[in-house]
N, C-alpha and C. Protein backbone atom coordinates (compact mmCIF):
# COMPACT_ATOMS: atom_id res chain seq x y z
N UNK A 1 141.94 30.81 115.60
CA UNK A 1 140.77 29.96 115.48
C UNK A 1 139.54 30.73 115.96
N UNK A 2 138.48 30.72 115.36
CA UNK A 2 137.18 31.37 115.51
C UNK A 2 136.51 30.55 116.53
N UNK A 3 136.08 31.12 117.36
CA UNK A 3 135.29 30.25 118.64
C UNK A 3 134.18 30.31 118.06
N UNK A 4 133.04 29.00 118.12
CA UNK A 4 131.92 29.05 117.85
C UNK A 4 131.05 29.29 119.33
N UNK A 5 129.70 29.89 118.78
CA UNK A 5 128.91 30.65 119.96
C UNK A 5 128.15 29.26 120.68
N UNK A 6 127.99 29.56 121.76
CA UNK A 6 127.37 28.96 122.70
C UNK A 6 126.43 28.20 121.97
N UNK A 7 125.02 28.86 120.95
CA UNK A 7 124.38 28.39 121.05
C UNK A 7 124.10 27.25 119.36
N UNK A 8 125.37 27.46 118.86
CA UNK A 8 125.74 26.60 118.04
C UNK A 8 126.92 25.48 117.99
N UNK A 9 127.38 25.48 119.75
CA UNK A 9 128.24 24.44 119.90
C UNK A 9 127.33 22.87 119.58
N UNK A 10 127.68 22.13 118.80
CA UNK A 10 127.28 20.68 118.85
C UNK A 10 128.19 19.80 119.33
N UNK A 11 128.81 20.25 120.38
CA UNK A 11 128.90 19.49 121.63
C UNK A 11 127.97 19.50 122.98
N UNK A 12 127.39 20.73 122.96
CA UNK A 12 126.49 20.63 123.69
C UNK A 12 125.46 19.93 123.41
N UNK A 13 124.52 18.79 124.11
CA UNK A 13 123.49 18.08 124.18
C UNK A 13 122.05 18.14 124.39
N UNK A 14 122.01 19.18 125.68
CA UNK A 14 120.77 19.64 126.11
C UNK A 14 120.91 21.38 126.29
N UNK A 15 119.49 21.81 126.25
CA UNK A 15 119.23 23.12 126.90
C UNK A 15 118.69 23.19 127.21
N UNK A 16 118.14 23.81 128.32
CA UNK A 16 116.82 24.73 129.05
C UNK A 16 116.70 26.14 128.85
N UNK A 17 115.21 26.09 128.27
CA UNK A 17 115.12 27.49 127.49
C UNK A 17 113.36 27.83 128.42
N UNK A 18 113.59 28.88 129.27
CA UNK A 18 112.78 29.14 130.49
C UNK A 18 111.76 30.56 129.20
N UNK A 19 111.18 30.56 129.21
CA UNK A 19 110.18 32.28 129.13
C UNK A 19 109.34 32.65 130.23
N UNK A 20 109.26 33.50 130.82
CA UNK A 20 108.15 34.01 131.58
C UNK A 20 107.07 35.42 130.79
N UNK A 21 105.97 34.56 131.20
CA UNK A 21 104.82 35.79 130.58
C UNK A 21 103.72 36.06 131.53
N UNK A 22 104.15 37.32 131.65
CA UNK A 22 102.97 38.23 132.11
C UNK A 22 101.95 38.72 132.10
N UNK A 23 100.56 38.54 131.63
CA UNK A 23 99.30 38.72 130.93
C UNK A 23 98.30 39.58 131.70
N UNK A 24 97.59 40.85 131.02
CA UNK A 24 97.18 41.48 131.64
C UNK A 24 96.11 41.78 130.56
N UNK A 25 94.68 41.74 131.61
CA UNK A 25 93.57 42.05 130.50
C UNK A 25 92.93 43.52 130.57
N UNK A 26 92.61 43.28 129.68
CA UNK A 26 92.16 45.25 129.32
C UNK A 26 90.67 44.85 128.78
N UNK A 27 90.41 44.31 128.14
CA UNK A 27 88.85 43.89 128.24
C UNK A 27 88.67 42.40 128.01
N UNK A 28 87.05 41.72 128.33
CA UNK A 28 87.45 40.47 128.05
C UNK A 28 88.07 40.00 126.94
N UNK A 29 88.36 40.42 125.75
CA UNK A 29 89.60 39.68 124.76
C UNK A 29 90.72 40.35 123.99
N UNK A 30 90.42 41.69 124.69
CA UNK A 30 91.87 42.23 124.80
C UNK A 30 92.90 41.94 125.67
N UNK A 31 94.46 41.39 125.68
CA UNK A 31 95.48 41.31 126.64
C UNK A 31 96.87 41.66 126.13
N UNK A 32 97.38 41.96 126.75
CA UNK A 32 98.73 42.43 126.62
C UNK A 32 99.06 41.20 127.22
N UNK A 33 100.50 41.06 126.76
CA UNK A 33 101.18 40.04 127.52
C UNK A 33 102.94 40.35 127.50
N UNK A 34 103.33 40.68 128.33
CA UNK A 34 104.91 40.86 128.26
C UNK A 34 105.78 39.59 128.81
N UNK A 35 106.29 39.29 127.64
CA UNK A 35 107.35 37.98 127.57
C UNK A 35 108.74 37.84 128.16
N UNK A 36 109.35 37.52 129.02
CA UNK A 36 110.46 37.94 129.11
C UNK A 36 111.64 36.58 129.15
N UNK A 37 112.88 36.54 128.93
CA UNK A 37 114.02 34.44 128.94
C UNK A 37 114.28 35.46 129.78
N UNK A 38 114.60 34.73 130.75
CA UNK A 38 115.79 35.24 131.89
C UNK A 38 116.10 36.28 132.54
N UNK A 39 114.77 36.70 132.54
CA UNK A 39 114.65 38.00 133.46
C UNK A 39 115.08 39.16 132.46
N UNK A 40 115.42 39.25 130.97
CA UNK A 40 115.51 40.29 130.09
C UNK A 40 115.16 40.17 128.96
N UNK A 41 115.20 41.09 128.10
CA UNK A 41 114.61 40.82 126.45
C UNK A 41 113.00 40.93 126.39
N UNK A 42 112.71 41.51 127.72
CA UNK A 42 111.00 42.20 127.82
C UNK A 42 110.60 42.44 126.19
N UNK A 43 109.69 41.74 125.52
CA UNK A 43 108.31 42.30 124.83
C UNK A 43 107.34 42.24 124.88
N UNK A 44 106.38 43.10 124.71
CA UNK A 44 104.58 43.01 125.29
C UNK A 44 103.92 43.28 123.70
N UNK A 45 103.19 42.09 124.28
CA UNK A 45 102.26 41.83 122.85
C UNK A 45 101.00 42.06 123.31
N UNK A 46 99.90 42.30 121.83
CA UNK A 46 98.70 43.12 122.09
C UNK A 46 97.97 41.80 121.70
N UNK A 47 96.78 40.74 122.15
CA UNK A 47 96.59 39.93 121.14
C UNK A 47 94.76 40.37 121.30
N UNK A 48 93.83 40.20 120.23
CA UNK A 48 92.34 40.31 120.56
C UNK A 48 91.66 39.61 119.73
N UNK A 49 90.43 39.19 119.95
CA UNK A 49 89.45 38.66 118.86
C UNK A 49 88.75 39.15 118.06
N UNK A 50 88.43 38.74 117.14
CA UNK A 50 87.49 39.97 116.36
C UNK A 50 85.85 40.08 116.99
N UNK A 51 85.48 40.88 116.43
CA UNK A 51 84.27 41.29 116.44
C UNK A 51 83.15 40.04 116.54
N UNK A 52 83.36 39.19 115.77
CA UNK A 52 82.38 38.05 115.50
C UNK A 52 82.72 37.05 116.90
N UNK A 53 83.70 37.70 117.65
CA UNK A 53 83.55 36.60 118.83
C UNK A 53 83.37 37.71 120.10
N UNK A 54 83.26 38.46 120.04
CA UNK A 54 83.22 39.63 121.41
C UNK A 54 84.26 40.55 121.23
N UNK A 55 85.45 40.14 120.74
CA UNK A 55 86.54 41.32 120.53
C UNK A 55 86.25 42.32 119.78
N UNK A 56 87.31 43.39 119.95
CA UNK A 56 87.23 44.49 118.97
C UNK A 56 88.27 44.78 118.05
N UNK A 57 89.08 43.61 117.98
CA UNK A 57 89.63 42.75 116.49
C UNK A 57 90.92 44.00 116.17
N UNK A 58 91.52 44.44 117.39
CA UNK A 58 92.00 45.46 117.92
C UNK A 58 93.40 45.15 117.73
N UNK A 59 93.23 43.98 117.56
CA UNK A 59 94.76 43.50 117.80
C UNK A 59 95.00 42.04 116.99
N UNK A 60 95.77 41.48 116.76
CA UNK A 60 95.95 39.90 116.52
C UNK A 60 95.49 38.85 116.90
N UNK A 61 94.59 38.01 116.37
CA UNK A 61 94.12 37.07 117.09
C UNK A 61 95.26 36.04 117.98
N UNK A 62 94.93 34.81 118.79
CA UNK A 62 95.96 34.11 119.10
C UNK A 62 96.39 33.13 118.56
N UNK A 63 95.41 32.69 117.69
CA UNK A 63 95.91 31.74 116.31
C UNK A 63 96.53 32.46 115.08
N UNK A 64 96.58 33.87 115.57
CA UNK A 64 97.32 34.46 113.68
C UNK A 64 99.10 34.47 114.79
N UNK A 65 99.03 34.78 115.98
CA UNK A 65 100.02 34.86 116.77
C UNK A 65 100.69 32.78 116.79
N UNK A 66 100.11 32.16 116.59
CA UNK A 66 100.52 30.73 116.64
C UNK A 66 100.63 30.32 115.74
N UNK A 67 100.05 30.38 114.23
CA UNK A 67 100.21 29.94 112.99
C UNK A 67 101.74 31.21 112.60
N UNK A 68 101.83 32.51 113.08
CA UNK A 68 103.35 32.73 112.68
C UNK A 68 104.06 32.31 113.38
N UNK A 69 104.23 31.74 114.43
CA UNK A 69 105.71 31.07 114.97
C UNK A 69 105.57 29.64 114.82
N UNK A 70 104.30 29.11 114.14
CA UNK A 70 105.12 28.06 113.38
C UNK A 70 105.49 28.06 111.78
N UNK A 71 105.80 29.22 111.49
CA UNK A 71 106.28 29.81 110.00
C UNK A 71 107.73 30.11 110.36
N UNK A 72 107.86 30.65 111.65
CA UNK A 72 109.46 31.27 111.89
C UNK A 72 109.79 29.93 112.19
């Protein structure tokens, strides 16, 4: 019998799903931010504004970063 994984048992009811983020600015609308669940799976994201708001459009805004994870 094939065990199903943890996170597709539907016997389970609830979860707690923790992220911690780390945010660090490099100019006012430049930031890095490193994400981490559970103390592992570290990624650091670049996010900035464009030009027409003070940024130097350097990076992803935080609405192009929020309109794709509600696409995924």
């Amino acid at each position: 019998m094939t065990s199903i994984p943890e996170g597709l048992n539907p016997k389970i009811e609830t979860r707690e799903i923790v992220f911690e983020a780390d945010v660090n600015l490099v100019t006012p609308f430049l930031k890095l931010a490193t994400v981490s669940r559970g103390g592992s799976g570290h990624m650091t994201f670049a996010s900035d504004e464009g030009p027409s708001l003070g940024g130097l459009g350097s990076a992803p805004t935080p609405l192009m970063y929020f309109s794709a994870a509600l696409a995924f």
